[in-house]
C-alpha atoms as a PDB file:
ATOM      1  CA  UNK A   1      -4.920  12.569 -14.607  1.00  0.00           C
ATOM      2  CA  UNK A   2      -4.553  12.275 -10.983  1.00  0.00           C
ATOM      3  CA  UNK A   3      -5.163  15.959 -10.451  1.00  0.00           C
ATOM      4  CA  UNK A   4      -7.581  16.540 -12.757  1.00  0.00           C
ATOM      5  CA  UNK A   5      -9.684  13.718 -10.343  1.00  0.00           C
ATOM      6  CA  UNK A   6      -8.367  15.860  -7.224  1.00  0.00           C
ATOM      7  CA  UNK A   7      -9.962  18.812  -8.492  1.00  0.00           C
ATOM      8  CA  UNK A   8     -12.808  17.524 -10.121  1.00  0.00           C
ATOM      9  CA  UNK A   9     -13.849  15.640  -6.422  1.00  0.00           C
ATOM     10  CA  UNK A  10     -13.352  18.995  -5.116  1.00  0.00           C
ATOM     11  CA  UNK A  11     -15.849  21.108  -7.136  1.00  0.00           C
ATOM     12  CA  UNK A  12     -18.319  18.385  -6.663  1.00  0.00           C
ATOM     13  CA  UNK A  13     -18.068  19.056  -2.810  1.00  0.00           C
ATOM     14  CA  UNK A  14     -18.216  21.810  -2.723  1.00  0.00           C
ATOM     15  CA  UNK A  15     -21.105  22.076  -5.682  1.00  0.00           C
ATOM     16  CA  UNK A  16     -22.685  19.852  -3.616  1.00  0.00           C
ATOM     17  CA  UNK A  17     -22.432  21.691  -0.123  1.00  0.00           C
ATOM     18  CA  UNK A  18     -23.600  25.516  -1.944  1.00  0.00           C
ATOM     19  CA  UNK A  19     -26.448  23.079  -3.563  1.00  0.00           C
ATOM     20  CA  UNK A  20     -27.975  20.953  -1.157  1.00  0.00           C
ATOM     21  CA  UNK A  21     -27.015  22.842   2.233  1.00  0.00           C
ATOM     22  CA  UNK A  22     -25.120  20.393   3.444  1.00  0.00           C
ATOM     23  CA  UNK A  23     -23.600  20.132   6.556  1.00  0.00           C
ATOM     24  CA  UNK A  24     -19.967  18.970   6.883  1.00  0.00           C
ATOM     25  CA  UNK A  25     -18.430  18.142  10.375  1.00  0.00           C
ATOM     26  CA  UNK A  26     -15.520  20.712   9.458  1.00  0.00           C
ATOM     27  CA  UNK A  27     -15.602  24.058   8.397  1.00  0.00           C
ATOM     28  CA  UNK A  28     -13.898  24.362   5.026  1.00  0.00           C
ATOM     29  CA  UNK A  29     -13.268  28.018   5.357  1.00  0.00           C
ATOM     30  CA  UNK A  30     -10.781  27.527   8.380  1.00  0.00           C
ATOM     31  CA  UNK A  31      -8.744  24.929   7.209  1.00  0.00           C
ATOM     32  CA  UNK A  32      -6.196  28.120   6.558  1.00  0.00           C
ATOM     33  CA  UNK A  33      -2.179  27.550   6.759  1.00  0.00           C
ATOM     34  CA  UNK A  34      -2.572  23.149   6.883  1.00  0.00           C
ATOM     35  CA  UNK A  35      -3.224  24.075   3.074  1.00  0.00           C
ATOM     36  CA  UNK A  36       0.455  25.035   2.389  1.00  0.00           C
ATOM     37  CA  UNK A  37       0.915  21.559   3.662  1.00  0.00           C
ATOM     38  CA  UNK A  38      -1.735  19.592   2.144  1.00  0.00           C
ATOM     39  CA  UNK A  39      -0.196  21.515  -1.531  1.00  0.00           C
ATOM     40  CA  UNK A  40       2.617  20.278  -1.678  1.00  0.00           C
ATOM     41  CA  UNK A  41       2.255  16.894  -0.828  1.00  0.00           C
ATOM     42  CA  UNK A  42      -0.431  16.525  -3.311  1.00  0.00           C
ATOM     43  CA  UNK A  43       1.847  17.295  -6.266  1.00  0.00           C
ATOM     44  CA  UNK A  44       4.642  15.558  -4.836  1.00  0.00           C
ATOM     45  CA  UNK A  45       2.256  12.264  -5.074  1.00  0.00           C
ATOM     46  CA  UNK A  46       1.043  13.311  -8.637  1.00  0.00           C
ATOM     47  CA  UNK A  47       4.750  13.265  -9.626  1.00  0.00           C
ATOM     48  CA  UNK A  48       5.556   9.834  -7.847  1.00  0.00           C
ATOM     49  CA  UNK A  49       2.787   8.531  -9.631  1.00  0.00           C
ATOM     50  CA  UNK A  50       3.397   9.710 -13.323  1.00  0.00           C
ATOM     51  CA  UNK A  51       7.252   8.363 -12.939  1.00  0.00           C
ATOM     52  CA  UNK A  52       8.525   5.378 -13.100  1.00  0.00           C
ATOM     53  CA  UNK A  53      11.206   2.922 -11.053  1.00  0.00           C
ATOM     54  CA  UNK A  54      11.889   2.515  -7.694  1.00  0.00           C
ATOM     55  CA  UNK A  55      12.815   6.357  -6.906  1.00  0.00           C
ATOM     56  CA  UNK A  56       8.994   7.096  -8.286  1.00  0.00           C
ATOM     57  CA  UNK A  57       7.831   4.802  -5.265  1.00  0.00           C
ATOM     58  CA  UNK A  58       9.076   6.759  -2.697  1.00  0.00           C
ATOM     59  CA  UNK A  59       8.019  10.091  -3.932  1.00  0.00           C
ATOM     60  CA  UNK A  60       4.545   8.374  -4.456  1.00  0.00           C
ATOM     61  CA  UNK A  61       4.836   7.388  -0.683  1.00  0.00           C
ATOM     62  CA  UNK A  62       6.288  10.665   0.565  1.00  0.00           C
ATOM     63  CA  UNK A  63       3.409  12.424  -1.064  1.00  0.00           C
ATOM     64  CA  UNK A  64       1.182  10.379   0.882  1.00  0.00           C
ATOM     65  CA  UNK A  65       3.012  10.822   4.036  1.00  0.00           C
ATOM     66  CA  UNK A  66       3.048  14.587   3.085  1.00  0.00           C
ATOM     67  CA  UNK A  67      -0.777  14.493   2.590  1.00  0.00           C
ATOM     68  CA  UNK A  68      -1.789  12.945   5.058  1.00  0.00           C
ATOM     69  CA  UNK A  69      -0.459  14.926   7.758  1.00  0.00           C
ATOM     70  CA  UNK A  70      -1.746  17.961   5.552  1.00  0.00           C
ATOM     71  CA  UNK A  71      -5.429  16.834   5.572  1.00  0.00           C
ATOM     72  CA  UNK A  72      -5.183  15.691   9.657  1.00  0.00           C
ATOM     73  CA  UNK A  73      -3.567  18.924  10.852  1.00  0.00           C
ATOM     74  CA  UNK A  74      -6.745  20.509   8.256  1.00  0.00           C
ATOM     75  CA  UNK A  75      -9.812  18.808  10.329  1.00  0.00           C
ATOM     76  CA  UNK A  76      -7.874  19.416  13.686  1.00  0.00           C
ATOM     77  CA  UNK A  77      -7.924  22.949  12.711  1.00  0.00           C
ATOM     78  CA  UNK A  78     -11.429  23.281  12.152  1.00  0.00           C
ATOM     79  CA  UNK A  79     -12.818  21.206  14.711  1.00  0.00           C
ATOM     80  CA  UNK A  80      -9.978  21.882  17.717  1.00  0.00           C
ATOM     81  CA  UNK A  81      -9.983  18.127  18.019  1.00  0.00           C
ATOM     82  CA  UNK A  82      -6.145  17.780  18.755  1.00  0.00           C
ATOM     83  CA  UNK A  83      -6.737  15.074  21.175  1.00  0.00           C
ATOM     84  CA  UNK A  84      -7.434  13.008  17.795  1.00  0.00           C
ATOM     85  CA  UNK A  85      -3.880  12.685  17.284  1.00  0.00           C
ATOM     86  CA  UNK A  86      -4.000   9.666  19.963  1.00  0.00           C
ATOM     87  CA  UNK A  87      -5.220   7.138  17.222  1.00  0.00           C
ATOM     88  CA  UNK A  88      -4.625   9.905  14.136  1.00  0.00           C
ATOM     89  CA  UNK A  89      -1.216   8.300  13.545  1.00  0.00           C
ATOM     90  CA  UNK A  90      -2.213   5.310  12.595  1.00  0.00           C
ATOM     91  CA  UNK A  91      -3.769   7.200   8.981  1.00  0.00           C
ATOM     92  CA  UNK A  92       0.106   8.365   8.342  1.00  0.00           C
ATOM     93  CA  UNK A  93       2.131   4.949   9.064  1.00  0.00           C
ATOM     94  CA  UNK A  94       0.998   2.345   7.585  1.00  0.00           C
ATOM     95  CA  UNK A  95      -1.820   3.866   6.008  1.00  0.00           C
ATOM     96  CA  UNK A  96      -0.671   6.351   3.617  1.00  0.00           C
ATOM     97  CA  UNK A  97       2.145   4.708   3.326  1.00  0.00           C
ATOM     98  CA  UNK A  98       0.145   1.425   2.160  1.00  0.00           C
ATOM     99  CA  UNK A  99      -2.679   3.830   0.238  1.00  0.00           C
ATOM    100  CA  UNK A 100       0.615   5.495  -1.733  1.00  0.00           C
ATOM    101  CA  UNK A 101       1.820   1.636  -3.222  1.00  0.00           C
ATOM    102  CA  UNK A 102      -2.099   0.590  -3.447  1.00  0.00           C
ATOM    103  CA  UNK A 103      -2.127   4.040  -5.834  1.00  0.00           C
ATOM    104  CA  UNK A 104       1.262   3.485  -7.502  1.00  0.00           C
ATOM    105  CA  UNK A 105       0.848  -0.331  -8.169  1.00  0.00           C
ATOM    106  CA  UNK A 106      -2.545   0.514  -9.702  1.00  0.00           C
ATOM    107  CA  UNK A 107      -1.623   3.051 -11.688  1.00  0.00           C
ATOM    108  CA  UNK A 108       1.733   0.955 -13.302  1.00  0.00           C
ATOM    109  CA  UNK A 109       0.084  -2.434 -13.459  1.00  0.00           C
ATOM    110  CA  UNK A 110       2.202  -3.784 -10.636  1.00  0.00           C
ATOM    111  CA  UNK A 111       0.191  -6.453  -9.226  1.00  0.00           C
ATOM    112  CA  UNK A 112       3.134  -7.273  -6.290  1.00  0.00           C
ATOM    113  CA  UNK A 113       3.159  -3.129  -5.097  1.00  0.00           C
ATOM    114  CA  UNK A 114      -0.139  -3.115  -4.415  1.00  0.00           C
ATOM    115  CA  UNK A 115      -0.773  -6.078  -2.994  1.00  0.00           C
ATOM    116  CA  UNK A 116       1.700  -5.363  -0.439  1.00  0.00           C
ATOM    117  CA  UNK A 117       0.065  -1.154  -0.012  1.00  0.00           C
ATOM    118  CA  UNK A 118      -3.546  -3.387   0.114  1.00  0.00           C
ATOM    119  CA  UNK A 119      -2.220  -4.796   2.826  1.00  0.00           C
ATOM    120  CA  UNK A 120      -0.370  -1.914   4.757  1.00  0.00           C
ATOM    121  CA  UNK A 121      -3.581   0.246   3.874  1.00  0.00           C
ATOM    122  CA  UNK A 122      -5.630  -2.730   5.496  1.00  0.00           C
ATOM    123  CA  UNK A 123      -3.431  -2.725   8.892  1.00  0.00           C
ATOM    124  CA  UNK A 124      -3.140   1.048   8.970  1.00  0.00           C
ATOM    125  CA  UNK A 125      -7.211   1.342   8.892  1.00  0.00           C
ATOM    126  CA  UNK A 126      -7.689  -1.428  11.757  1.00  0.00           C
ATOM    127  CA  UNK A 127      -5.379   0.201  13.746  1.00  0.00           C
ATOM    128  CA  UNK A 128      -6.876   3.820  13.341  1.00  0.00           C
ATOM    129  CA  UNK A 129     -10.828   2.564  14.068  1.00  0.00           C
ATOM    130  CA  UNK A 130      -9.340   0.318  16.672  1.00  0.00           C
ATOM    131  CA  UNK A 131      -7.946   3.175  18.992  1.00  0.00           C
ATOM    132  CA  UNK A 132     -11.100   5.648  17.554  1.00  0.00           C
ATOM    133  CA  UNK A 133     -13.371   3.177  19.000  1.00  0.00           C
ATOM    134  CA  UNK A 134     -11.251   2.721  22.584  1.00  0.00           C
ATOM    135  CA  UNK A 135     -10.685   6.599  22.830  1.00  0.00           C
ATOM    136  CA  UNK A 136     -13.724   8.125  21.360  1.00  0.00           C
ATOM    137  CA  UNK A 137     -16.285   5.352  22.102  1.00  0.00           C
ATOM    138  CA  UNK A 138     -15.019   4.493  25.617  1.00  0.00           C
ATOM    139  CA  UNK A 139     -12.937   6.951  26.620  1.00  0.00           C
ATOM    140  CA  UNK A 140     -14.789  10.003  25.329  1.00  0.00           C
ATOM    141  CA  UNK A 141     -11.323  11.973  24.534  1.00  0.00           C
ATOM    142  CA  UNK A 142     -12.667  14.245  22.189  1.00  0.00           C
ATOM    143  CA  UNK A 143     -16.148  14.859  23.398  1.00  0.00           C
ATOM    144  CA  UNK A 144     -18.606  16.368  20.724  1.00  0.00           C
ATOM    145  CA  UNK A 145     -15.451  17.611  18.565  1.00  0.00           C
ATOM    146  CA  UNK A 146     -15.702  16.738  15.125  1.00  0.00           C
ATOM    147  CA  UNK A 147     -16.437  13.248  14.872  1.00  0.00           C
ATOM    148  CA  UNK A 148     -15.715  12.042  18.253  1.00  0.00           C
ATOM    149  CA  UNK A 149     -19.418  11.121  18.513  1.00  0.00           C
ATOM    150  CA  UNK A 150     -19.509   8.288  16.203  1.00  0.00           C
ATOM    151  CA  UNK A 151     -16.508   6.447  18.340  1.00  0.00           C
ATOM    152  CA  UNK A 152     -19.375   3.721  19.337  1.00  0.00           C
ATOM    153  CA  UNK A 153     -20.042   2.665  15.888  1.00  0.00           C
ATOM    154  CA  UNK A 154     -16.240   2.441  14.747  1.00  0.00           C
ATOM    155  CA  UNK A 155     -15.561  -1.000  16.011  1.00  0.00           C
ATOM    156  CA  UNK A 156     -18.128  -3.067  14.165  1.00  0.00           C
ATOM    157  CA  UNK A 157     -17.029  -0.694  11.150  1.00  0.00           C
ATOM    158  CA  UNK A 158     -13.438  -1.962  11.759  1.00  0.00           C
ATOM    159  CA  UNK A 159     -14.475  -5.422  11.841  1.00  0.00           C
ATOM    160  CA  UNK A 160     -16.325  -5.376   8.431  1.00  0.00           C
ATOM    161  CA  UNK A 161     -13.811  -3.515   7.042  1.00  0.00           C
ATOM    162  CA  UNK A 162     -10.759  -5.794   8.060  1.00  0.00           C
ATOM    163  CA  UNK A 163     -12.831  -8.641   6.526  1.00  0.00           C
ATOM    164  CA  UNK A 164     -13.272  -6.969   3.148  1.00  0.00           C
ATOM    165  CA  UNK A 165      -9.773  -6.422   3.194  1.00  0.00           C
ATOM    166  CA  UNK A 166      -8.920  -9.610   3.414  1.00  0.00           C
ATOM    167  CA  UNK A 167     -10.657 -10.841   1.295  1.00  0.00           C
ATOM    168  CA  UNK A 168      -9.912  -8.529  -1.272  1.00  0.00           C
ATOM    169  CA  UNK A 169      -6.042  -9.200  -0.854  1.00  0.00           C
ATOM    170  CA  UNK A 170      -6.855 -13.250  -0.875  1.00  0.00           C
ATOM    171  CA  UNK A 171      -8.739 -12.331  -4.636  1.00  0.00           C
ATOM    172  CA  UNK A 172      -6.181  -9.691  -5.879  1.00  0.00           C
ATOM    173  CA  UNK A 173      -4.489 -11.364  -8.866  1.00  0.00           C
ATOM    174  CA  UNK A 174      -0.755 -12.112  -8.305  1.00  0.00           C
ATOM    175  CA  UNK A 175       1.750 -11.490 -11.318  1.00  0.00           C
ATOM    176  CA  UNK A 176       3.245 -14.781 -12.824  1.00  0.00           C
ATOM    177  CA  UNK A 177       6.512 -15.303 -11.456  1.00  0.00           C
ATOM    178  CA  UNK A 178       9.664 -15.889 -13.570  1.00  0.00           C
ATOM    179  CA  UNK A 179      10.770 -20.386 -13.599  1.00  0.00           C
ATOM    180  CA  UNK A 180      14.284 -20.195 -11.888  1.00  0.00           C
ATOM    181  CA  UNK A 181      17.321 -20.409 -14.600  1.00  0.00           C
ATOM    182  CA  UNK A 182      19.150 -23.373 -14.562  1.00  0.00           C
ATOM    183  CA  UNK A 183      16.676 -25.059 -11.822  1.00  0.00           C
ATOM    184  CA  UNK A 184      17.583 -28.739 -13.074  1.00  0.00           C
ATOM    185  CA  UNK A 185      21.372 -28.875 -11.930  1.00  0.00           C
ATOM    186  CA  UNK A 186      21.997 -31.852  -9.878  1.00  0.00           C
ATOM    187  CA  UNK A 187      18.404 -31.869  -8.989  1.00  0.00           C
ATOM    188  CA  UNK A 188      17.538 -35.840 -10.277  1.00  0.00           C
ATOM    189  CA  UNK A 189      14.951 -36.515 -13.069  1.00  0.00           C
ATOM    190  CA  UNK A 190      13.850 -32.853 -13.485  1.00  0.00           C
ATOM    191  CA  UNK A 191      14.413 -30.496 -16.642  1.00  0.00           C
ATOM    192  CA  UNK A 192      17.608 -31.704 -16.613  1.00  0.00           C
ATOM    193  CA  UNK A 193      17.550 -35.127 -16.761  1.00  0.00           C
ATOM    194  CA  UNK A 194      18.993 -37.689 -13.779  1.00  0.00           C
ATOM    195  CA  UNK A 195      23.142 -37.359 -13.571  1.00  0.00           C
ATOM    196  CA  UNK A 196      23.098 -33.049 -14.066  1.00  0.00           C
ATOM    197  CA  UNK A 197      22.811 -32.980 -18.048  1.00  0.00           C
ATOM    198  CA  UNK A 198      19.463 -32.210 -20.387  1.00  0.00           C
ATOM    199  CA  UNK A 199      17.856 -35.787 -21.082  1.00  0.00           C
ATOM    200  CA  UNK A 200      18.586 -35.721 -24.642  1.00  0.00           C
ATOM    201  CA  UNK A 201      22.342 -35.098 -23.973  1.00  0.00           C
ATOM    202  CA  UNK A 202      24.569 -37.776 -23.697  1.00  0.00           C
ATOM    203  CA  UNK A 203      26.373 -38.195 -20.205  1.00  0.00           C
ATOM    204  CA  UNK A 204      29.517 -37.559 -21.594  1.00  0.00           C
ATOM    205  CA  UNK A 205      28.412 -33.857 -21.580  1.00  0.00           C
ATOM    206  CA  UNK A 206      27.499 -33.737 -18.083  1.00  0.00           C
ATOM    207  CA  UNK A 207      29.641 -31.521 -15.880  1.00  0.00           C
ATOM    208  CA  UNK A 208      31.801 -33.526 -13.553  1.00  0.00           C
ATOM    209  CA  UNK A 209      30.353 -34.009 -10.085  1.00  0.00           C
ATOM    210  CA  UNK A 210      32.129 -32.934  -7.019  1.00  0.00           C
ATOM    211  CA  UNK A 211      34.918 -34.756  -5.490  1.00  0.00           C
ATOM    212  CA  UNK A 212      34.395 -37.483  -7.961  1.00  0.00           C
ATOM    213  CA  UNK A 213      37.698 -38.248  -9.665  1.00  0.00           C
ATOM    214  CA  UNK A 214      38.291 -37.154 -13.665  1.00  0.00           C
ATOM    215  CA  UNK A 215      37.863 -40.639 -16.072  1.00  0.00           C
ATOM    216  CA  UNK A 216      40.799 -41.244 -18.113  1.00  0.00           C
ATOM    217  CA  UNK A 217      40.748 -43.435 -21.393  1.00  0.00           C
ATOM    218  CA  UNK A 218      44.352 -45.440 -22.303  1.00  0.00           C
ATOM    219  CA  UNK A 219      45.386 -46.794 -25.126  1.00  0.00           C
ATOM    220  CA  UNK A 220      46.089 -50.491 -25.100  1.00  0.00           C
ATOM    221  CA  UNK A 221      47.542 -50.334 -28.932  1.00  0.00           C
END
């Protein structure tokens, strides 16, 4: 399903681009050999994401990771804006990494993984605007290359964006958590019961306590 999305948000690009004229800040046609990267971390992330367990998780994630650096090296390519790779990091570790659990968690129903992606996706995307703003917007590193230009408006952006996050991670639901086995032991008037032993039980059933001597019966007959 994943790649059927992939390619299906691809024709539409590019449907729309032959359609309408537009103008993207990268030339598609010279994205050349970042492609033999981009391909193979795209179905190593489709095949983290159809399995299951742990082991899925990091193929999910290394498919990200793989990605990631795939569709950077792609726009650096195009645009000769290698200078990017000053704040560029900050989209491979921890934002792939937290976009790869946010996809993963989704996909399985595992509200805890992608809470905790949400929130390495949040930090990752903070970090990258952050240091666009400082070196495009104040620095001027990369000029008029690629999107270098619209450094001045990434802080605000980065602003409203951490705050969404936020407050998307505050709302996201959390999965019920398991109740403790044997949480009354020795814990007073709680499941149970005061001395160690369910309330219904009678104390003679309670385990002994420690470094309390044994009780002995005699017989006086």
């Amino acid at each position: 399903m994943v790649g059927g999305l992939l390619l299906i948000g691809a024709g539409v690009l590019l449907l729309a681009v032959n359609t309408f004229n537009l103008q993207l800040p990268f030339d598609l046609g010279r994205i050349g050999w970042p492609m033999f990267v981009i391909a193979p971390g795209v179905a190593l992330l489709i095949v983290g994401l159809v399995g299951s367990g742990e082991a899925s998780v990091g193929l999910a994630v290394a498919g990200g990771i793989v990605t990631t650096v795939g569709l950077i090296l792609a726009y650096q390519y195009s645009t000769d804006h290698w200078s990017s790779w000053a704040y560029a990091w900050a989209l491979i570790a921890p934002t792939s990494v937290g976009a790869s659990m946010l996809l993963w968690g989704t996909f399985h129903g595992s509200g805890n993984v992608a809470r905790q992606g949400l929130s390495g996706l949040g930090v990752g995307l903070v970090l990258f605007i952050v240091g666009f703003a400082f070196f495009e917007g104040v620095l001027n590193l990369g000029g008029t290359r690629g999107l270098a230009p619209l450094g001045r408006q990434a802080l605000p952006v980065a602003l409203i964006g951490a705050g969404v996050l936020v407050i998307i991670s505050r709302l996201w639901p959390r999965s019920p958590t398991a109740a403790p086995m044997f949480s009354g032991w020795g814990s007073g008037w709680g499941t149970w019961g005061p001395h160690g032993h369910p309330p219904n039980a009678s104390p003679e059933a309670a385990p002994q306590a420690w470094g309390t001597a044994p009780t002995t019966t005699t017989d006086n007959r």
